[in-house]
Protein backbone atom coordinates (compact mmCIF):
# COMPACT_ATOMS: atom_id res chain seq x y z
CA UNK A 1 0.00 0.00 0.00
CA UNK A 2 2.93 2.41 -0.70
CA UNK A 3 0.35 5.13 -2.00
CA UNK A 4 -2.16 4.93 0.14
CA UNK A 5 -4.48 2.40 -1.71
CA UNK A 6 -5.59 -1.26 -1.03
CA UNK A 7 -6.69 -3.38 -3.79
CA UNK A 8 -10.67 -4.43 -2.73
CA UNK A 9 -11.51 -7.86 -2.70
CA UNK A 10 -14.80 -8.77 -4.92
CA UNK A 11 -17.19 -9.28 -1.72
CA UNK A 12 -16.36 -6.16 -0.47
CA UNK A 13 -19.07 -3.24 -0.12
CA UNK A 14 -19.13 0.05 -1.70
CA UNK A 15 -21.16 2.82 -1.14
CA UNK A 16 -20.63 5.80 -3.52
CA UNK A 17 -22.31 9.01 -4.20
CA UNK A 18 -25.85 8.56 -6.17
CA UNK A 19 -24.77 10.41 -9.51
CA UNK A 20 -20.89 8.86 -9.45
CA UNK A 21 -21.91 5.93 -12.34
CA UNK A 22 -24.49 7.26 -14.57
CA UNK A 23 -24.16 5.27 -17.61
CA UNK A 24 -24.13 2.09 -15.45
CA UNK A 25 -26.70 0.10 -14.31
CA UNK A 26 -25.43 -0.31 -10.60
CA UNK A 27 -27.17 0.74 -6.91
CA UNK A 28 -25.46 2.86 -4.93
CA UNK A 29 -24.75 0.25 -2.58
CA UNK A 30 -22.30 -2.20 -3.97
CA UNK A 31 -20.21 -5.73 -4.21
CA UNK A 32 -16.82 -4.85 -5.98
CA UNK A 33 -18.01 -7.93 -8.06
CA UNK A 34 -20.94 -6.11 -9.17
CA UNK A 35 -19.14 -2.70 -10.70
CA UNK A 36 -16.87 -5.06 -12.79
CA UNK A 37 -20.57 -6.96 -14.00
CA UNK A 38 -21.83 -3.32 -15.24
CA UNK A 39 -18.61 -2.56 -16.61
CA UNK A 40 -18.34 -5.69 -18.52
CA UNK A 41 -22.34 -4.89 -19.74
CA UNK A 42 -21.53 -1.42 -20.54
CA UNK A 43 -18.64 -2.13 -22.83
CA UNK A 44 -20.44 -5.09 -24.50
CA UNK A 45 -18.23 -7.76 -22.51
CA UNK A 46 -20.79 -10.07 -21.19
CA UNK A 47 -19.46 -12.90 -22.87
CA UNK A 48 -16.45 -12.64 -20.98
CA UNK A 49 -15.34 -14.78 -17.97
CA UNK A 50 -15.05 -12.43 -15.17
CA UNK A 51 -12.37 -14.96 -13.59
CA UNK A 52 -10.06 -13.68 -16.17
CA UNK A 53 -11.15 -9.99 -15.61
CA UNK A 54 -10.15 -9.69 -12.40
CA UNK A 55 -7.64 -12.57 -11.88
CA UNK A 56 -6.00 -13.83 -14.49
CA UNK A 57 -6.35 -10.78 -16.86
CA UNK A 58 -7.33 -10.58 -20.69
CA UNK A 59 -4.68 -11.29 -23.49
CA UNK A 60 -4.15 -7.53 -25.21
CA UNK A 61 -1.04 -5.43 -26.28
CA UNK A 62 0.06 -2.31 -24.79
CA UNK A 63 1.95 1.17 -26.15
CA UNK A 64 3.64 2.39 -23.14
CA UNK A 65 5.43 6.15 -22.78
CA UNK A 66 8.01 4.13 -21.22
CA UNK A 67 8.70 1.89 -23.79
CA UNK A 68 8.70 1.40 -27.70
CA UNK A 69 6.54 -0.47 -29.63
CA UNK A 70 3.86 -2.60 -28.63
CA UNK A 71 3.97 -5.36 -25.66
CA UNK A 72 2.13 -8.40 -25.34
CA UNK A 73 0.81 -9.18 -22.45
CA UNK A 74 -2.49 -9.28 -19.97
CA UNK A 75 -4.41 -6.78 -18.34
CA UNK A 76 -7.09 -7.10 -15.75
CA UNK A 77 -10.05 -4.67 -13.69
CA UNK A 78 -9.21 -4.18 -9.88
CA UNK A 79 -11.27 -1.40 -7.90
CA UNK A 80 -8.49 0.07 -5.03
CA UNK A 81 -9.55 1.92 -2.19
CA UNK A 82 -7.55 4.49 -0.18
CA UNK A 83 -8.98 5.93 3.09
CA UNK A 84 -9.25 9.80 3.14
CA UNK A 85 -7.73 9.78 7.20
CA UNK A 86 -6.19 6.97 9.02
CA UNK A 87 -9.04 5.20 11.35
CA UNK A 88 -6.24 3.30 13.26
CA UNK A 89 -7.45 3.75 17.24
CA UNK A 90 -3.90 4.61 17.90
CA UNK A 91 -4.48 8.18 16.28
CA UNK A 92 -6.34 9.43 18.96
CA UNK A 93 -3.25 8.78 21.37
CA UNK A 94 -1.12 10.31 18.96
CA UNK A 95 -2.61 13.26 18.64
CA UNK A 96 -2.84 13.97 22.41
CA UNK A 97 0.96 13.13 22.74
CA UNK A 98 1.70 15.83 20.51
CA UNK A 99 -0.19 18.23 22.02
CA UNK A 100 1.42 16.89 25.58
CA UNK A 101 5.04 17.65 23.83
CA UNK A 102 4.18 21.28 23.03
C-alpha cells in the first residue's frame, strides 16, 4: 500500500455518491463484483469470464510512454480503495501526545 491504496476484494461493499456511475446500471450500494458486472455490460463484454477480468487478466497489447513499440501481455479490472484519514485507534493517542510535547 505504498500510496495509500488497497486493492478491494470482490465481496467487499461500496457505497458511492448517487450520480458517481451514470451510464451504469449499478445501486449505490455495492459488491466490488458487481461494478466489474456493469462494466463488462456497458462495454459489450458479457461474454467474458469475469475470472479472467479480475484474476488472471485478458490477453491484449500495450503502447507504453516508457517503452517502444507494442507489448504483449495481460491486463485485468481491480477497484483500489484508499482511506481519506487513518481510522487506526492509535491516532487518537497520537494526537494527544503531541499536544502533551508542546
Amino acid at each position: 500500500m505504498e500510496d495509500g491504496f488497497e486493492r478491494l476484494n470482490h465481496d467487499e461493499v461500496v457505497s458511492i455518491e448517487p450520480d458517481t456511475f451514470n451510464k451504469l446500471d449499478i445501486a449505490k450500494t455495492f459488491k466490488v463484483r458487481d461494478l466489474i458486472t456493469a462494466i463488462k455490460e456497458y462495454i459489450g463484454a458479457e461474454e467474458t469470464d469475469e475470472v479472467n477480468l479480475y484474476t488472471q487478466g485478458l490477453n491484449c497489447e500495450v503502447l507504453q510512454f516508457s517503452t517502444q513499440g507494442w507489448k504483449k501481455g495481460k491486463v485485468r479490472l481491480a477497484l483500489e480503495f484508499c482511506p481519506d484519514e487513518s481510522e487506526s485507534p492509535l491516532d487518537e493517542i497520537f494526537q494527544k501526545l503531541k499536544q502533551v510535547e508542546k
